[in-house]
PDB file of N, CA and C in Angstrom:
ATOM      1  N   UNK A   1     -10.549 209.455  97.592  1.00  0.00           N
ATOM      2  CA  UNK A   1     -11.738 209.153  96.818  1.00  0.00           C
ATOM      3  C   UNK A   1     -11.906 210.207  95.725  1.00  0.00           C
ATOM      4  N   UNK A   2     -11.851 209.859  94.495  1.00  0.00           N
ATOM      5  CA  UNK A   2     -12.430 210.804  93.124  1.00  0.00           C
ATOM      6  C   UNK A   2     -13.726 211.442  93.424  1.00  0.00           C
ATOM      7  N   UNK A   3     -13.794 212.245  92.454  1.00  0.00           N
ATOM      8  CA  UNK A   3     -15.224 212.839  92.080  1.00  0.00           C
ATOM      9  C   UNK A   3     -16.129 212.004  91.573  1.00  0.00           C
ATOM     10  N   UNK A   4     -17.504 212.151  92.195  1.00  0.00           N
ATOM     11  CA  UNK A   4     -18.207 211.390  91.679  1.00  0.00           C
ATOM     12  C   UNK A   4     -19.359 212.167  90.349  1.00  0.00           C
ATOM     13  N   UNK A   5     -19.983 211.478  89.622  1.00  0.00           N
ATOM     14  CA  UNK A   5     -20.651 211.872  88.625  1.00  0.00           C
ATOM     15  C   UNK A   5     -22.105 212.275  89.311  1.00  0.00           C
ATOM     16  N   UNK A   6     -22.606 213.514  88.647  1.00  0.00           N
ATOM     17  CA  UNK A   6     -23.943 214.298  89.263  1.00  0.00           C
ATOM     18  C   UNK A   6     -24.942 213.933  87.946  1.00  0.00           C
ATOM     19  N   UNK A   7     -24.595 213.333  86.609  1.00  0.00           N
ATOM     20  CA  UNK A   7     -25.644 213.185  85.361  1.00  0.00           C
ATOM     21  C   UNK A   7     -24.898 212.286  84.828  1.00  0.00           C
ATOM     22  N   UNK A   8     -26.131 212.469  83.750  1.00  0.00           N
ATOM     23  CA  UNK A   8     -26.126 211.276  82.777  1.00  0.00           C
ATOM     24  C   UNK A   8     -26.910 211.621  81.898  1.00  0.00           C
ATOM     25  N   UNK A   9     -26.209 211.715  80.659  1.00  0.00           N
ATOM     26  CA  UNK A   9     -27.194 212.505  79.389  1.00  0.00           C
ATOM     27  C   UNK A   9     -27.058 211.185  78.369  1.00  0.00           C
ATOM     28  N   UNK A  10     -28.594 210.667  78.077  1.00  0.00           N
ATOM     29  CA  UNK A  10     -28.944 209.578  77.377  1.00  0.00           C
ATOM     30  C   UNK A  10     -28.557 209.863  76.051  1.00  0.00           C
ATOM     31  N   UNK A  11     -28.189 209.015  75.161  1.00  0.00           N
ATOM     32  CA  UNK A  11     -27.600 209.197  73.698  1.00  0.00           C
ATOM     33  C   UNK A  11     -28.703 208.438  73.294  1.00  0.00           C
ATOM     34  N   UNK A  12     -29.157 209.022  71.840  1.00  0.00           N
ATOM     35  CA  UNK A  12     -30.621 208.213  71.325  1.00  0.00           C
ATOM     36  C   UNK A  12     -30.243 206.852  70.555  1.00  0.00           C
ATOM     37  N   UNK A  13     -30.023 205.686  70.813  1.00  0.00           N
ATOM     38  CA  UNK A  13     -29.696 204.552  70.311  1.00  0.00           C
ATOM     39  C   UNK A  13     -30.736 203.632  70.990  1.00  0.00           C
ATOM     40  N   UNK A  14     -31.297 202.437  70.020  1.00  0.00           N
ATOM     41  CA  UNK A  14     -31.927 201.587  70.627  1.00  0.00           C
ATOM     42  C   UNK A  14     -31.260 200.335  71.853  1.00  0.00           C
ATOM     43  N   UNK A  15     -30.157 200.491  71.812  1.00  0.00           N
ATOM     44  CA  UNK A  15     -29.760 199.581  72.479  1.00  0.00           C
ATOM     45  C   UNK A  15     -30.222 200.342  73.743  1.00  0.00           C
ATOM     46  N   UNK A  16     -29.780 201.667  73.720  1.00  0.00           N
ATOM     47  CA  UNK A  16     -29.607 202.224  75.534  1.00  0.00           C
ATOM     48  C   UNK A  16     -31.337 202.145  75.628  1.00  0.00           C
ATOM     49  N   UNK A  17     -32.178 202.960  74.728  1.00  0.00           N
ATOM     50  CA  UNK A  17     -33.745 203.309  74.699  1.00  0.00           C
ATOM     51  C   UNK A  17     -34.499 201.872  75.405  1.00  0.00           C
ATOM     52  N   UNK A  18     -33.933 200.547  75.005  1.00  0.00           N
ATOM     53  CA  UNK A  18     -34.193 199.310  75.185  1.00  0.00           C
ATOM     54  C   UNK A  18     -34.068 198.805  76.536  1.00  0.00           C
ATOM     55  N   UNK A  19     -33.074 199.950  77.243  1.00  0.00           N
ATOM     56  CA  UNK A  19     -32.596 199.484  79.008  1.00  0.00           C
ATOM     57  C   UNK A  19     -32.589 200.854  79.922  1.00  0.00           C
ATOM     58  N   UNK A  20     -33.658 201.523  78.946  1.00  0.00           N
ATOM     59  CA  UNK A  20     -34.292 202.703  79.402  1.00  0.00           C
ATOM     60  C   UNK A  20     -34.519 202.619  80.993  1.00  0.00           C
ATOM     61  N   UNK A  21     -35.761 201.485  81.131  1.00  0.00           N
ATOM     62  CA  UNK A  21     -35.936 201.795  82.494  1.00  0.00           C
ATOM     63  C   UNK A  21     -34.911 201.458  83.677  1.00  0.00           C
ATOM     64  N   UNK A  22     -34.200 200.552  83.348  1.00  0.00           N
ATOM     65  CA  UNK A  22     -32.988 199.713  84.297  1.00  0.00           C
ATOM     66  C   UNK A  22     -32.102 201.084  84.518  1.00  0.00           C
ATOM     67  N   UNK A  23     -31.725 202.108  82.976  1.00  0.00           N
ATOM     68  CA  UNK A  23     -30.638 203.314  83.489  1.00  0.00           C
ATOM     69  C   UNK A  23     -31.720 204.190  84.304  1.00  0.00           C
ATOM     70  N   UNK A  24     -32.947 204.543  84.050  1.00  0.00           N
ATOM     71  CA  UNK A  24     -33.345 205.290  85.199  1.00  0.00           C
ATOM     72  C   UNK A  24     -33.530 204.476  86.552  1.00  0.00           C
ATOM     73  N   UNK A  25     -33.866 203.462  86.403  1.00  0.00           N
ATOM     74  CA  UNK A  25     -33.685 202.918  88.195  1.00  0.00           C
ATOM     75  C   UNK A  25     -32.536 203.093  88.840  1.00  0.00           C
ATOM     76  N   UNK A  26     -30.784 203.026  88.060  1.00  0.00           N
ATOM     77  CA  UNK A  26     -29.576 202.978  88.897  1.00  0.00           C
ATOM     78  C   UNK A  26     -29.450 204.239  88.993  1.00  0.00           C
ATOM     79  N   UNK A  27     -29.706 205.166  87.820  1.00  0.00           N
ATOM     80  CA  UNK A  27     -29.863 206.505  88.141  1.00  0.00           C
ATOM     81  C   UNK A  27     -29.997 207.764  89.602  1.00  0.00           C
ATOM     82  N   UNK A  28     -31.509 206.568  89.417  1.00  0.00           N
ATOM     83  CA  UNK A  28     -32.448 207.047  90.711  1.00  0.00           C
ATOM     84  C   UNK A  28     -31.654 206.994  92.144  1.00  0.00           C
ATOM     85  N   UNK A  29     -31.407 205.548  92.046  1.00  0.00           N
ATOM     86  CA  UNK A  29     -30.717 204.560  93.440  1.00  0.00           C
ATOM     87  C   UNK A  29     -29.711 205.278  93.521  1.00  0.00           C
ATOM     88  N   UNK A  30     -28.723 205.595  92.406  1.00  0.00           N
ATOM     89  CA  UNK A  30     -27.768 206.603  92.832  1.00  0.00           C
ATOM     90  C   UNK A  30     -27.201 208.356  92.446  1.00  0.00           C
ATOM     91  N   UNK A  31     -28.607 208.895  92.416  1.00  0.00           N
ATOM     92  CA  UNK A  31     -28.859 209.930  92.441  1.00  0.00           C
ATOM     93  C   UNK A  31     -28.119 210.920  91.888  1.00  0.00           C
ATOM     94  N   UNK A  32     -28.329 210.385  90.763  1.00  0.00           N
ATOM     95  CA  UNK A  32     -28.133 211.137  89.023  1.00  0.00           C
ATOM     96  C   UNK A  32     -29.012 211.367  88.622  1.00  0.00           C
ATOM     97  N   UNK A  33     -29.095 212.632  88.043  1.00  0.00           N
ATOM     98  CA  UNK A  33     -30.250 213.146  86.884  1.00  0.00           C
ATOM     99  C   UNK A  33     -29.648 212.705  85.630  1.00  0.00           C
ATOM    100  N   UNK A  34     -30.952 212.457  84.772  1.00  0.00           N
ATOM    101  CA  UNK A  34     -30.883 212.215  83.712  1.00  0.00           C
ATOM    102  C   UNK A  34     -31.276 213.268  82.546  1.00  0.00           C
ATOM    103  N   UNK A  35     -30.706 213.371  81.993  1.00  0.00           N
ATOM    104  CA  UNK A  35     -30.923 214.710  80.467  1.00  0.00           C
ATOM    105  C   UNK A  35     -30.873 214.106  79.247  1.00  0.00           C
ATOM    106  N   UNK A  36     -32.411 214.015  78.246  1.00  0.00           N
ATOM    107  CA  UNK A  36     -32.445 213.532  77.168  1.00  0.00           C
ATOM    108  C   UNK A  36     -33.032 214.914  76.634  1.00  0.00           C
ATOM    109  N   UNK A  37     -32.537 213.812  75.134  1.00  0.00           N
ATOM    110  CA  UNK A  37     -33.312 214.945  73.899  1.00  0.00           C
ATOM    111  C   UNK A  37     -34.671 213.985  73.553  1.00  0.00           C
ATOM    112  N   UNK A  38     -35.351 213.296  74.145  1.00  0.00           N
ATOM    113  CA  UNK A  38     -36.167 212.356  74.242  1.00  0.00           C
ATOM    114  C   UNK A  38     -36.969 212.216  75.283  1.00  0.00           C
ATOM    115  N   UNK A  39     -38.454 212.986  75.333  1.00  0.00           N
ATOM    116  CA  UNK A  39     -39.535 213.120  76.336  1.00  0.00           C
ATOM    117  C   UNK A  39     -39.916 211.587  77.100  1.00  0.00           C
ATOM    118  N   UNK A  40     -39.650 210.447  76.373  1.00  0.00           N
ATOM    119  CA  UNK A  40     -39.643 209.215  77.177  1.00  0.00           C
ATOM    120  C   UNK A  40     -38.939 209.184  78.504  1.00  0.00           C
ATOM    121  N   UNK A  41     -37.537 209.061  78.245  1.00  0.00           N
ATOM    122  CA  UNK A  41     -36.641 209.524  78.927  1.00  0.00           C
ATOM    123  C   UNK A  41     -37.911 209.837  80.614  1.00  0.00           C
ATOM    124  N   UNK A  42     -37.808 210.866  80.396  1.00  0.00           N
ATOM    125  CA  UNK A  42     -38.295 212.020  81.406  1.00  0.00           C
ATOM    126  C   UNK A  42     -39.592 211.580  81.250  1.00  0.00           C
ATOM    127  N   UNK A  43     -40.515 210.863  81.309  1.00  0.00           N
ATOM    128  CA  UNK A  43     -41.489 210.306  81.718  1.00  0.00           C
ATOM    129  C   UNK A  43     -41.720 209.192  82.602  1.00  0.00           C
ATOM    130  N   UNK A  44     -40.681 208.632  82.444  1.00  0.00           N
ATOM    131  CA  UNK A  44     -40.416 207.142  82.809  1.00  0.00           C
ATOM    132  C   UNK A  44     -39.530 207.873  84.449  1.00  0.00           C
ATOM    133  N   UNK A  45     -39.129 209.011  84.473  1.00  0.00           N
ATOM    134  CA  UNK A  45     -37.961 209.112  85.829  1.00  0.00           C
ATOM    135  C   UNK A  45     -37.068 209.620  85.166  1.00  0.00           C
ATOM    136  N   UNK A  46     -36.675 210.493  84.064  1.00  0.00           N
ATOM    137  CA  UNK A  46     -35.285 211.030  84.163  1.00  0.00           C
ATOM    138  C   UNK A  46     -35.560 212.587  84.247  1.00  0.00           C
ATOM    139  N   UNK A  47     -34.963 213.041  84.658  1.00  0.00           N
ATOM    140  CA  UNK A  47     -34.899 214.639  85.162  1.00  0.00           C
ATOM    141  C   UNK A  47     -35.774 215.767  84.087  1.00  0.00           C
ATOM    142  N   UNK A  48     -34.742 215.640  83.364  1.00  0.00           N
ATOM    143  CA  UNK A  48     -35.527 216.719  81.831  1.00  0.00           C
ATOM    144  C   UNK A  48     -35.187 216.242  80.770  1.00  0.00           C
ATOM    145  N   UNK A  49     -35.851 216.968  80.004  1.00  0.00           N
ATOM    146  CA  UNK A  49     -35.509 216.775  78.217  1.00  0.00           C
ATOM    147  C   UNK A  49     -35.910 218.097  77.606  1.00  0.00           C
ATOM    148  N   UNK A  50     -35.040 217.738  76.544  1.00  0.00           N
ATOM    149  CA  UNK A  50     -35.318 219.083  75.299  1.00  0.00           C
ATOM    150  C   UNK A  50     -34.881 218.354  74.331  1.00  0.00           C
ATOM    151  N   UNK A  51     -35.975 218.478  73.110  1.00  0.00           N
ATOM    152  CA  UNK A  51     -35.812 217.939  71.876  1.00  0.00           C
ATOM    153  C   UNK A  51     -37.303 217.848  71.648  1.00  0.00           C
ATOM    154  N   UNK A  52     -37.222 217.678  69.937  1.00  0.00           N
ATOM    155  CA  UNK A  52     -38.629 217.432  68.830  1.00  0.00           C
ATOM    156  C   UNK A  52     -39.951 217.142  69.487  1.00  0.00           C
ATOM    157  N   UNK A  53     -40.690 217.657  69.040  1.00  0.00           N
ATOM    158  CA  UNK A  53     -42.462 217.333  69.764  1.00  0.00           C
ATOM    159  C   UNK A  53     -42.021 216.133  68.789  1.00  0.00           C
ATOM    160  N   UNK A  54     -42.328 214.477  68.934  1.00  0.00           N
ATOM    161  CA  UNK A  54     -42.432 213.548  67.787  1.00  0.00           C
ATOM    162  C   UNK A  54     -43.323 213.354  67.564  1.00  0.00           C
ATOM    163  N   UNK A  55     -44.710 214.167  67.754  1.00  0.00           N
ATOM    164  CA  UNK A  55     -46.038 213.940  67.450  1.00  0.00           C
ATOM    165  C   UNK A  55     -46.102 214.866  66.628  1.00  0.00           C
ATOM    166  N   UNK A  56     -45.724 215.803  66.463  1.00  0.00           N
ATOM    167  CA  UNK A  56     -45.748 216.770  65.301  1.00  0.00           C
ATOM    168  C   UNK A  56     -44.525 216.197  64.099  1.00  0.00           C
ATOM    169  N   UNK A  57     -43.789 215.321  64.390  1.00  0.00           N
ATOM    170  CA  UNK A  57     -42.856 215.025  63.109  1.00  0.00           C
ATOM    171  C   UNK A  57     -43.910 213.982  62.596  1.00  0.00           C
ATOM    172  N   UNK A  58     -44.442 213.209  63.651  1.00  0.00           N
ATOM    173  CA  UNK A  58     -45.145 212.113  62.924  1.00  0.00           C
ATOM    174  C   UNK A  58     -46.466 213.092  61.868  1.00  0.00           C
ATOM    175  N   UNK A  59     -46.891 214.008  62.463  1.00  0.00           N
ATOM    176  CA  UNK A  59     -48.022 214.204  61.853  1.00  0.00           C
ATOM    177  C   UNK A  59     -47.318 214.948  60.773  1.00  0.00           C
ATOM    178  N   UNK A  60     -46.373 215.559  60.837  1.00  0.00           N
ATOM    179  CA  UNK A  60     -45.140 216.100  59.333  1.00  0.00           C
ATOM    180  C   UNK A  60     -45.105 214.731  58.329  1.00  0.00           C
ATOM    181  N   UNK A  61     -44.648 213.706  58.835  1.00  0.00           N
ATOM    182  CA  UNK A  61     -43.993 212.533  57.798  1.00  0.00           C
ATOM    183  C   UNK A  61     -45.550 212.362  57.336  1.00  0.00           C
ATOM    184  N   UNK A  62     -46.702 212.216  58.077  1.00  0.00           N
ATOM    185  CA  UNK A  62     -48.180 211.733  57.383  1.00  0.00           C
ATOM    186  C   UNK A  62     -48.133 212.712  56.266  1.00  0.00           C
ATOM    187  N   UNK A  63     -47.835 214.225  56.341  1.00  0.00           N
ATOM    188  CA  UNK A  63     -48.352 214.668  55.255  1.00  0.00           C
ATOM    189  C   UNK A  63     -47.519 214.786  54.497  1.00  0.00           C
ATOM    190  N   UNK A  64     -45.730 214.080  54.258  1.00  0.00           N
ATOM    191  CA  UNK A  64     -45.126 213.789  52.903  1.00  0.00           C
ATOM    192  C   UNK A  64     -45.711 212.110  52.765  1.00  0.00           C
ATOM    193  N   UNK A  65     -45.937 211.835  53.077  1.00  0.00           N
ATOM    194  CA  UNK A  65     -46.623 210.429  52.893  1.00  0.00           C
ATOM    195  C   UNK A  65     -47.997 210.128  51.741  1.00  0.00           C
ATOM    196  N   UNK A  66     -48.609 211.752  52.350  1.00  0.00           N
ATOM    197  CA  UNK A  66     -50.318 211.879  51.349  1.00  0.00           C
ATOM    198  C   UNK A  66     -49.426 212.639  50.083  1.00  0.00           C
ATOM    199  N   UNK A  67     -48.495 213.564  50.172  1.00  0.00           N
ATOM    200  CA  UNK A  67     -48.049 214.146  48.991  1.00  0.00           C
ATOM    201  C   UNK A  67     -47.286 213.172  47.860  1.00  0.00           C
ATOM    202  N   UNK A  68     -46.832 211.926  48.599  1.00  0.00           N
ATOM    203  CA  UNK A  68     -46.385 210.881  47.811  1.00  0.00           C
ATOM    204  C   UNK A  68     -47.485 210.413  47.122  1.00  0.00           C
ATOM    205  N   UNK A  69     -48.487 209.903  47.641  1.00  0.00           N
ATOM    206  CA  UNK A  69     -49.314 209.251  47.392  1.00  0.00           C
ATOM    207  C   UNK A  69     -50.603 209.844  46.585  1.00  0.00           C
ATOM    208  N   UNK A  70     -50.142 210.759  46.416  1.00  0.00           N
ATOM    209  CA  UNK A  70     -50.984 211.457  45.352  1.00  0.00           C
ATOM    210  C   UNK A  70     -49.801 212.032  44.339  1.00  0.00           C
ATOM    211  N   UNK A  71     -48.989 211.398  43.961  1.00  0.00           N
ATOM    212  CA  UNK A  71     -48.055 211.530  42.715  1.00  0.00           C
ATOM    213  C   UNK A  71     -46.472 212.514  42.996  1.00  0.00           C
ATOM    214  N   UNK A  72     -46.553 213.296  43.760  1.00  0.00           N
ATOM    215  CA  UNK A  72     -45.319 214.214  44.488  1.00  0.00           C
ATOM    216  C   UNK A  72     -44.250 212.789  44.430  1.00  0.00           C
ATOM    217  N   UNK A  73     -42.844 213.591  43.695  1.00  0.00           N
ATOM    218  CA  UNK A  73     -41.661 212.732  43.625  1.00  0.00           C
ATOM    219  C   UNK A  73     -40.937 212.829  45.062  1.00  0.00           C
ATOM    220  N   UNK A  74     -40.761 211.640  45.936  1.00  0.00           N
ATOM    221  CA  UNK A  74     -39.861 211.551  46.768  1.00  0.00           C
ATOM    222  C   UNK A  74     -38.685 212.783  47.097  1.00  0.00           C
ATOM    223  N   UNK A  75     -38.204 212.517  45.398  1.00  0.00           N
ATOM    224  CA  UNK A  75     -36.629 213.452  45.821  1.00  0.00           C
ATOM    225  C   UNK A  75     -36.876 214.894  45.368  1.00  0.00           C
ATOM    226  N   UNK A  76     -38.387 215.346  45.012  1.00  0.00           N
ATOM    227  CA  UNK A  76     -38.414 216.948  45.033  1.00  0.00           C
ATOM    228  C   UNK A  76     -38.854 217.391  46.225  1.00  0.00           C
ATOM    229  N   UNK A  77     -39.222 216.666  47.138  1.00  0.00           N
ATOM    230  CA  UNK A  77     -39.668 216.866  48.687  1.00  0.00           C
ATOM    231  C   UNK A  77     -38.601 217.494  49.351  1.00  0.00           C
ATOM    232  N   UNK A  78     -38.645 218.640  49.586  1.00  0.00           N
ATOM    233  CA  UNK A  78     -37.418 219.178  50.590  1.00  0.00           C
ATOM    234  C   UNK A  78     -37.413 218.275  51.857  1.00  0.00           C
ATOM    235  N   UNK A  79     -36.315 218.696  52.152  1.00  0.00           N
ATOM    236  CA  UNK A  79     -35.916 217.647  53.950  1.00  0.00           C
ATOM    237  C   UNK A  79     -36.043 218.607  54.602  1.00  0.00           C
ATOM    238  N   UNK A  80     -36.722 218.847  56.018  1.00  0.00           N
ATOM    239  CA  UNK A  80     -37.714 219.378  56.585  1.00  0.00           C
ATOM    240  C   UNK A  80     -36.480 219.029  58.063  1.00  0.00           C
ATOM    241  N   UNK A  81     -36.635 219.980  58.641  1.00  0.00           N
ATOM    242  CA  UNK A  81     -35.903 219.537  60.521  1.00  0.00           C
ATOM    243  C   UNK A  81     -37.100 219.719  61.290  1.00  0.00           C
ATOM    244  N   UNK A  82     -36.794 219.334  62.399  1.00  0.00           N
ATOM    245  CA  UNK A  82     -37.574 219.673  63.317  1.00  0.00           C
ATOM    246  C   UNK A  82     -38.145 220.926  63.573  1.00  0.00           C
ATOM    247  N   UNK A  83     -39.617 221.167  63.991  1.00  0.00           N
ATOM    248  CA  UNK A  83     -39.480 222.954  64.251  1.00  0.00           C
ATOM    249  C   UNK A  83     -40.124 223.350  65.883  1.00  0.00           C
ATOM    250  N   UNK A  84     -40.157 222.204  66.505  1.00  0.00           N
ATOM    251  CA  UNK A  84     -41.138 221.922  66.961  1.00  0.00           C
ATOM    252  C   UNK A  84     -40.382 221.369  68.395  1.00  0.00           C
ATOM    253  N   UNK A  85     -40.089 222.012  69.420  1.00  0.00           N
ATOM    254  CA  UNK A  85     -39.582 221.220  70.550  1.00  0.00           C
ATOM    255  C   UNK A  85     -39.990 220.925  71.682  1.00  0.00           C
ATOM    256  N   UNK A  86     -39.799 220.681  72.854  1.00  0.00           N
ATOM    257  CA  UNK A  86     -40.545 220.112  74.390  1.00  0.00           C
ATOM    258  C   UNK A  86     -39.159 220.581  75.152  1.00  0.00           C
ATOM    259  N   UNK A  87     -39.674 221.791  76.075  1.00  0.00           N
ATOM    260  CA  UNK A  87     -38.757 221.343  77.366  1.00  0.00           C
ATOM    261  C   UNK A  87     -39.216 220.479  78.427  1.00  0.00           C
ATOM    262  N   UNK A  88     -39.371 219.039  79.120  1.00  0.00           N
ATOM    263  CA  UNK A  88     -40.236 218.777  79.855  1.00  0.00           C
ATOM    264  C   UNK A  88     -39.352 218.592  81.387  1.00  0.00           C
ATOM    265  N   UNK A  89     -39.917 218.833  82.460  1.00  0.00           N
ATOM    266  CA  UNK A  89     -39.179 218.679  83.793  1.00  0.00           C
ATOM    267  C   UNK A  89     -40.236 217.815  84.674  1.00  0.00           C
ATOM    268  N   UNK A  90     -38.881 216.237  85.215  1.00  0.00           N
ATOM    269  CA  UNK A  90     -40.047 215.656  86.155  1.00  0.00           C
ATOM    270  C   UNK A  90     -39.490 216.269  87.668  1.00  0.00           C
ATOM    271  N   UNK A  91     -40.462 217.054  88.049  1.00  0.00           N
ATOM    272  CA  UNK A  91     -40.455 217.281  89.580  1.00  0.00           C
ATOM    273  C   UNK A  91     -40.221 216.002  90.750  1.00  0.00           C
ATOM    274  N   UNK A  92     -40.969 215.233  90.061  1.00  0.00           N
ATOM    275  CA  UNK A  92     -40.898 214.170  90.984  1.00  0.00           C
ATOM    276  C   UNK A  92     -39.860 213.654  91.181  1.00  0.00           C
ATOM    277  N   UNK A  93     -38.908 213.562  90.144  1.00  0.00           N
ATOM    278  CA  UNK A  93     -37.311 212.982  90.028  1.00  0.00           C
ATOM    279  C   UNK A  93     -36.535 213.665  90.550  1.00  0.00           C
ATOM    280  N   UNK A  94     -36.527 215.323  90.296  1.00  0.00           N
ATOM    281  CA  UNK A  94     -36.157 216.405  91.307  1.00  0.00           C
ATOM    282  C   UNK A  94     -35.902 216.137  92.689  1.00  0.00           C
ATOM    283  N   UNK A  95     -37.219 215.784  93.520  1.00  0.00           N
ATOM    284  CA  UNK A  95     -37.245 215.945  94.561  1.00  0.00           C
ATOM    285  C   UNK A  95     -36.943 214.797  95.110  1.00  0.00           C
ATOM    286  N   UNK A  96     -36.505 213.409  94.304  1.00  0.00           N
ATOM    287  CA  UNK A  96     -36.095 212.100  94.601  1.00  0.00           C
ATOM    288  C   UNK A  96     -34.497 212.045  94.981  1.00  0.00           C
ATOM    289  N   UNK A  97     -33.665 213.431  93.972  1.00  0.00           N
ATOM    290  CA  UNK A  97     -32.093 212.884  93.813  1.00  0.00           C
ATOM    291  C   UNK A  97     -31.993 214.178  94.343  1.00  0.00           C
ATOM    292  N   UNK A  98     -32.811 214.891  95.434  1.00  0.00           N
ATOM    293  CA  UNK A  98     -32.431 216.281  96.559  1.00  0.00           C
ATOM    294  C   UNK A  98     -31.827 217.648  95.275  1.00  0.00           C
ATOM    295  N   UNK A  99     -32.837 217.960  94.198  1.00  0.00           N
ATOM    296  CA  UNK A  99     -32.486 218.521  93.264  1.00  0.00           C
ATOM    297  C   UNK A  99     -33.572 219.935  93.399  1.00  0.00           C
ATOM    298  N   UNK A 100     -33.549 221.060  93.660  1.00  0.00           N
ATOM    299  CA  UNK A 100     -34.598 222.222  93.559  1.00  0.00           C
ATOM    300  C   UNK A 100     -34.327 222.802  91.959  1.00  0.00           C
ATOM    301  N   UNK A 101     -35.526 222.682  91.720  1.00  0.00           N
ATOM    302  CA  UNK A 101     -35.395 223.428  89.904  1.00  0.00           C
ATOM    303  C   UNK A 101     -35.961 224.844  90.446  1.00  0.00           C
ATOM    304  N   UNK A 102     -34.993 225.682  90.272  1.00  0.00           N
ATOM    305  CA  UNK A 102     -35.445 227.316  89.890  1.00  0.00           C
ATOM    306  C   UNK A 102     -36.778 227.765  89.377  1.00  0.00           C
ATOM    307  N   UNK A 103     -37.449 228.716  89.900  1.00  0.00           N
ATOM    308  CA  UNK A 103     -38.668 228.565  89.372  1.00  0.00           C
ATOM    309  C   UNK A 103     -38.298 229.496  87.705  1.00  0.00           C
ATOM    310  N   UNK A 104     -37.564 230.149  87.533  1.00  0.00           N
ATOM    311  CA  UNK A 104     -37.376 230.297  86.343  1.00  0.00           C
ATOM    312  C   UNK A 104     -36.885 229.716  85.163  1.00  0.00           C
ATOM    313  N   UNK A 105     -36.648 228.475  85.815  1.00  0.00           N
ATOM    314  CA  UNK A 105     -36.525 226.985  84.335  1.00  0.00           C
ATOM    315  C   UNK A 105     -37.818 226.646  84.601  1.00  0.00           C
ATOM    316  N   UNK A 106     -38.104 226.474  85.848  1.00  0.00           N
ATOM    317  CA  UNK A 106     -39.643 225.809  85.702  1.00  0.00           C
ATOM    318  C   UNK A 106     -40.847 226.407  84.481  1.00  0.00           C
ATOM    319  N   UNK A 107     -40.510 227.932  84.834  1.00  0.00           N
ATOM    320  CA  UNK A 107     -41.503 228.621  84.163  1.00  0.00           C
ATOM    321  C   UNK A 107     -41.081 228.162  82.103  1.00  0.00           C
ATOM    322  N   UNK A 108     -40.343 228.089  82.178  1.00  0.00           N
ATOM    323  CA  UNK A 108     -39.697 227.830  80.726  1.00  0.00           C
ATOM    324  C   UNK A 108     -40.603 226.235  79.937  1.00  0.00           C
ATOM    325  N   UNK A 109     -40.512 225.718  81.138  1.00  0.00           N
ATOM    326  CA  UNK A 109     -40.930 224.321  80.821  1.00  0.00           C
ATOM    327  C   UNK A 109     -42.246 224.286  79.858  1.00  0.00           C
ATOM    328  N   UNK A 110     -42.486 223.299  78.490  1.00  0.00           N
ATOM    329  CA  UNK A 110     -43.868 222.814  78.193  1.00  0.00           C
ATOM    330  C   UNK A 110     -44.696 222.431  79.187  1.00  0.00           C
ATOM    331  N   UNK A 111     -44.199 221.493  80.408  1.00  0.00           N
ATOM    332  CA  UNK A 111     -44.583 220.272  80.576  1.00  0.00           C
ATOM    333  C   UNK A 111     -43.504 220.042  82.154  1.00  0.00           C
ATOM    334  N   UNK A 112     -44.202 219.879  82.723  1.00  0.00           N
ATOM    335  CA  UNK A 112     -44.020 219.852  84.351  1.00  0.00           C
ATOM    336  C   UNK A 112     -44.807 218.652  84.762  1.00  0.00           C
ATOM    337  N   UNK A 113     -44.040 217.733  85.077  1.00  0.00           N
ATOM    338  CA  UNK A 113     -44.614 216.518  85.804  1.00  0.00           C
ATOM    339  C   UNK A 113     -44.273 216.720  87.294  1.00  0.00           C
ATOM    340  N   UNK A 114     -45.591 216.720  88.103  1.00  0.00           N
ATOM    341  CA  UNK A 114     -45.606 216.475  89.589  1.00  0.00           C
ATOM    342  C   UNK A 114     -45.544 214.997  90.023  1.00  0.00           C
TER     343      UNK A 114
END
């Protein structure tokens, strides 16, 4: 018998985002963590994430949006990255696929779901 797989790190595409919950249910059932750069992800049941607050990009794009809209040219707008990230950890998923998180990632975490 081979090695079997311990994860599963979500790639951001709508097709997979679209069968989001179905990969965390087989996930679950067969006790894989899941690792996104996408806080959904890890809300819904996947292990952790790290990547962009998207509430702070959204509230970024609102304000090239008002700078458009009050005469600012599109293409003198610098392009802006992210500055802004989330580590989030679901405990609950942890303790579903027999996983102990260190309390020193824990402590790291934004955002700890029990």
């Amino acid at each position: 018998e081979g090695e079997r797989a311990v994860a599963l790190i979500s790639v951001l595409t709508g097709v997979v985002a679209s069968q989001r919950r179905r990969i965390v249910d087989f996930a679950a059932k067969s006790r894989l963590a899941i690792m996104s750069a996408e806080s959904r992800w890890t809300e819904v049941g996947g292990l952790m994430s790290y990547g962009p607050d998207y509430a702070d990009l959204y509230r970024r794009a609102a304000t090239y949006v008002d700078k458009i809209l009050k005469g600012a040219k599109p293409a003198d707008l610098p392009v802006e990255q992210p500055t802004k990230f989330e580590f989030i950890i679901n405990l609950k998923t942890a303790k579903q696929i027999g996983l102990t998180i260190p309390p020193n990632v824990l402590a790291r975490a934004d955002k700890v779901i029990k």
